[in-house]
C-alpha atoms as a PDB file:
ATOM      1  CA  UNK A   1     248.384  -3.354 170.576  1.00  0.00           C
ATOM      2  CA  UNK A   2     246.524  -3.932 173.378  1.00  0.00           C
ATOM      3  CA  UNK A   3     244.249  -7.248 174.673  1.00  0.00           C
ATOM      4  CA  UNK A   4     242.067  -4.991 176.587  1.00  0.00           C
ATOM      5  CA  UNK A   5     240.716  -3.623 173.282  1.00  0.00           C
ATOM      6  CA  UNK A   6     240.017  -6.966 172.434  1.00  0.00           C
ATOM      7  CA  UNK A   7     238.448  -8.392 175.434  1.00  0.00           C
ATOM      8  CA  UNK A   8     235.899  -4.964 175.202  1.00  0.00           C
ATOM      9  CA  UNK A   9     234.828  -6.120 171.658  1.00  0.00           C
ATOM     10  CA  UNK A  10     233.986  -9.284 172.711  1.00  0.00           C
ATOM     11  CA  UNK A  11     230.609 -10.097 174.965  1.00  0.00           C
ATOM     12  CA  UNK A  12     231.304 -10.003 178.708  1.00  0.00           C
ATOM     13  CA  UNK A  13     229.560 -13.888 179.127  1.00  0.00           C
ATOM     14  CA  UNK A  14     231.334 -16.205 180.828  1.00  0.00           C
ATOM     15  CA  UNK A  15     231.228 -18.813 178.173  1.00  0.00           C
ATOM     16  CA  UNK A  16     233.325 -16.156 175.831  1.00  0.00           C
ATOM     17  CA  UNK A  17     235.598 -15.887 178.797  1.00  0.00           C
ATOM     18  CA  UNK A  18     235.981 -19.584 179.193  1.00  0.00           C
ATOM     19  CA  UNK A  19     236.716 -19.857 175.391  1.00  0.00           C
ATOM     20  CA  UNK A  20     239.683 -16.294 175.949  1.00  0.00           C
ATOM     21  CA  UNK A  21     241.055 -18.110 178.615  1.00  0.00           C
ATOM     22  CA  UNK A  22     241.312 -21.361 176.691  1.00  0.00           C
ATOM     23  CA  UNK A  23     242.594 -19.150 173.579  1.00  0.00           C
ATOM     24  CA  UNK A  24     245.263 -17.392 175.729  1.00  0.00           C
ATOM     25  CA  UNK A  25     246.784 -20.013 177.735  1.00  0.00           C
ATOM     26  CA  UNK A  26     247.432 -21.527 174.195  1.00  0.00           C
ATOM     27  CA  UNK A  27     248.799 -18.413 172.736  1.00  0.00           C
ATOM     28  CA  UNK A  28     251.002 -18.083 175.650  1.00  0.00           C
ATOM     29  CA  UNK A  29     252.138 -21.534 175.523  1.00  0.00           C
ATOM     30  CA  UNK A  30     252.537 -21.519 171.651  1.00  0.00           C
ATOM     31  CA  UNK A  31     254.271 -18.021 171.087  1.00  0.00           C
ATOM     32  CA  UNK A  32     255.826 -17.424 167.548  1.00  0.00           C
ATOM     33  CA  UNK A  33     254.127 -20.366 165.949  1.00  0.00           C
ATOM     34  CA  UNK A  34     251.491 -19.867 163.166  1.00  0.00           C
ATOM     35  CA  UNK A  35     248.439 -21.706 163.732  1.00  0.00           C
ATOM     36  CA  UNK A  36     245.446 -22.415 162.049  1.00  0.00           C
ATOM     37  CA  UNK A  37     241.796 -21.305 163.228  1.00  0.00           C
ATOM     38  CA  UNK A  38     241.047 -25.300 162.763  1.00  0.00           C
ATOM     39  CA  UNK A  39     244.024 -25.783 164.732  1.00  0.00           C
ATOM     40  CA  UNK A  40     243.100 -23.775 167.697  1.00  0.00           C
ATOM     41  CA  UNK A  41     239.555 -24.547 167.847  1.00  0.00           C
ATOM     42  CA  UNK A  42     240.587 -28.633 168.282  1.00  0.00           C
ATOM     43  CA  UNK A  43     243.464 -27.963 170.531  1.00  0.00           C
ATOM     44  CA  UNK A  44     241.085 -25.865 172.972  1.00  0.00           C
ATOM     45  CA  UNK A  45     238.410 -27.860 172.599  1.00  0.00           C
ATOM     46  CA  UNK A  46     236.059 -25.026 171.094  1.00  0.00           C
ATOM     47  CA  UNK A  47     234.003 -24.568 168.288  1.00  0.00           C
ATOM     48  CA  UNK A  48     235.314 -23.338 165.653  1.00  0.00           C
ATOM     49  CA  UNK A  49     232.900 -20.213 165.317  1.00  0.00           C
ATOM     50  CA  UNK A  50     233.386 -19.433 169.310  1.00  0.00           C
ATOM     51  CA  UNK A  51     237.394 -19.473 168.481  1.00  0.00           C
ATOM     52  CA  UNK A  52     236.586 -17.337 165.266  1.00  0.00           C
ATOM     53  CA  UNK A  53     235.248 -14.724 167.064  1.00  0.00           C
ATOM     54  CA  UNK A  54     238.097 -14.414 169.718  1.00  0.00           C
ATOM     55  CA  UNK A  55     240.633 -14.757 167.261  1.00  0.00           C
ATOM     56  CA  UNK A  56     239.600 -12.066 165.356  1.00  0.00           C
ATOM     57  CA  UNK A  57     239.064  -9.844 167.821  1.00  0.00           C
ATOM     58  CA  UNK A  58     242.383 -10.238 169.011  1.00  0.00           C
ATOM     59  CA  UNK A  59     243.731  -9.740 165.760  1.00  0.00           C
ATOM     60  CA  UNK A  60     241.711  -6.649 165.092  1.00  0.00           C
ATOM     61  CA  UNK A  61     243.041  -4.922 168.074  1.00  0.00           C
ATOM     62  CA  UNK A  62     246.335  -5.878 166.447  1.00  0.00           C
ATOM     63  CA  UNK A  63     247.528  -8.080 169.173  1.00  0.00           C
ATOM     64  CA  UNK A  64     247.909 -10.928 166.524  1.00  0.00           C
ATOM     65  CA  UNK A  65     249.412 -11.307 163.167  1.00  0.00           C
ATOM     66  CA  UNK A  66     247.493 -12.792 160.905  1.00  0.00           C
ATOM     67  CA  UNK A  67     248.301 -14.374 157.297  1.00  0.00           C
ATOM     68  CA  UNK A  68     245.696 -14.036 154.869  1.00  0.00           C
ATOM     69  CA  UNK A  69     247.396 -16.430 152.340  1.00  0.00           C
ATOM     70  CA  UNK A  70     247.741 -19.353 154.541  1.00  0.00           C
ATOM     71  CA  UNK A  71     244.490 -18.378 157.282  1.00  0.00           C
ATOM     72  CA  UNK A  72     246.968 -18.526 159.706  1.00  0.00           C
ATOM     73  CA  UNK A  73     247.462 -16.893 163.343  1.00  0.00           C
ATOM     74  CA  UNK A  74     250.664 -15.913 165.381  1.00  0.00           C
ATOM     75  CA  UNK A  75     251.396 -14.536 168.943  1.00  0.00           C
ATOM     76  CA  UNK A  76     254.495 -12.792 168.782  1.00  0.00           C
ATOM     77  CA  UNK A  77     255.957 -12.486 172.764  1.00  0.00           C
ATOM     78  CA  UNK A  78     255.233  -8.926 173.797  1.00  0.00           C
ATOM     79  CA  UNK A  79     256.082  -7.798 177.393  1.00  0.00           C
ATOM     80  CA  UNK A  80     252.745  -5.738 177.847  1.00  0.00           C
ATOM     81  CA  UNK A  81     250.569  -8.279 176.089  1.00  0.00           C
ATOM     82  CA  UNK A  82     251.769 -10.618 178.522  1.00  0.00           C
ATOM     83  CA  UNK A  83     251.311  -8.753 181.576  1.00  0.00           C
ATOM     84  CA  UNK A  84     247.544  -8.604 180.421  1.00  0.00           C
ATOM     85  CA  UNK A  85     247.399 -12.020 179.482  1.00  0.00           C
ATOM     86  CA  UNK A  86     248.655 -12.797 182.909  1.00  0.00           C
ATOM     87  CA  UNK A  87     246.416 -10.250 184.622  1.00  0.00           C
ATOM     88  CA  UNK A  88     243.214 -11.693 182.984  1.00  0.00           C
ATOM     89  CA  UNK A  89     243.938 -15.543 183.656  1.00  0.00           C
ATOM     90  CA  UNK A  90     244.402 -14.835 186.900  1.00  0.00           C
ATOM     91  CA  UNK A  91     240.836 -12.354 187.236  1.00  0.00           C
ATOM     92  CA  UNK A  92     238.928 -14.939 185.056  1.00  0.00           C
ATOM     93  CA  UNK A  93     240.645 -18.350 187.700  1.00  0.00           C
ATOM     94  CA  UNK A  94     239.718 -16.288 190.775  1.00  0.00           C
ATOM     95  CA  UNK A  95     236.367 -15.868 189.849  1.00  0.00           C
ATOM     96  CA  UNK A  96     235.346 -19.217 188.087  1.00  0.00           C
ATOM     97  CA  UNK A  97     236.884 -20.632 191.985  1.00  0.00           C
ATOM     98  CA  UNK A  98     234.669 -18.024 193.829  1.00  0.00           C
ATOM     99  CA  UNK A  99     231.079 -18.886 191.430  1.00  0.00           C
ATOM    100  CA  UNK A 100     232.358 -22.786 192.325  1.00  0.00           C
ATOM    101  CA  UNK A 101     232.784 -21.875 196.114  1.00  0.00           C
ATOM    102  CA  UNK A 102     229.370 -20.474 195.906  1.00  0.00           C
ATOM    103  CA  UNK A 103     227.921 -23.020 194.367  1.00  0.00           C
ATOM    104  CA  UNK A 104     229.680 -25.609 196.799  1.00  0.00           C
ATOM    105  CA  UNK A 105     228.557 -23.407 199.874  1.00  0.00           C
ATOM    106  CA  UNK A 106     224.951 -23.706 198.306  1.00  0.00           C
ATOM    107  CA  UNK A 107     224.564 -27.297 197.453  1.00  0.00           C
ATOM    108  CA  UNK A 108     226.100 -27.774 201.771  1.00  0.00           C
ATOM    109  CA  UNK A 109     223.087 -25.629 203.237  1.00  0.00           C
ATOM    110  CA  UNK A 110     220.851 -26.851 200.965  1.00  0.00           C
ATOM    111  CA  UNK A 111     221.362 -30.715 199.452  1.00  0.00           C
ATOM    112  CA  UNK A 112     221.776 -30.691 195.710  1.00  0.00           C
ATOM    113  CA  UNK A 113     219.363 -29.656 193.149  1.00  0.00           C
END
């Protein structure tokens, strides 16, 4: 079980990482509860094929259960899962700030586009 084999499956884009981040932080938030692809996809605010993708990556590197009966999804608390969960919210945060310091920084020398 590991979210690093996941995230290595996916593209590296920041859109995908904007749509992990959104996936995670609901995981995280909604541990033990099975949950619909539908489900997640309106909760985030993501389309549904975006949410797909990360889903089932997540659940091929087994750190999901999935329910083929019912299409449904479940984080199950795990202490290393969450240490990576943890660890990549707080990489993916410090970077969107630093692109939006950038841009900031940018738009002051320069006057807006």
């Amino acid at each position: 079980m590991s979210f690093a084999r996941a995230l290595s499956r996916l593209p590296g884009d920041n859109e995908t990482e904007a749509v992990v981040r959104d996936i995670v932080t609901f995981l995280s938030h909604h541990a033990g509860e099975w949950t619909a692809l539908e489900d997640v996809a309106h909760r985030t605010g993501n389309a549904s094929a975006q949410v797909e993708q990360v889903l089932e990556a997540l659940r091929g590197a087994f750190v999901l259960d999935f329910d083929e009966v019912a299409g449904t999804f479940r984080y199950r608390y795990d202490v290393g899962v969450s240490i990576e969960f943890d660890a990549f919210l707080h990489r993916s945060r410090a970077k969107e700030n630093y692109m939006q310091s950038n841009v900031a920084r940018f738009r002051e020398r320069y006057g807006p586009l």
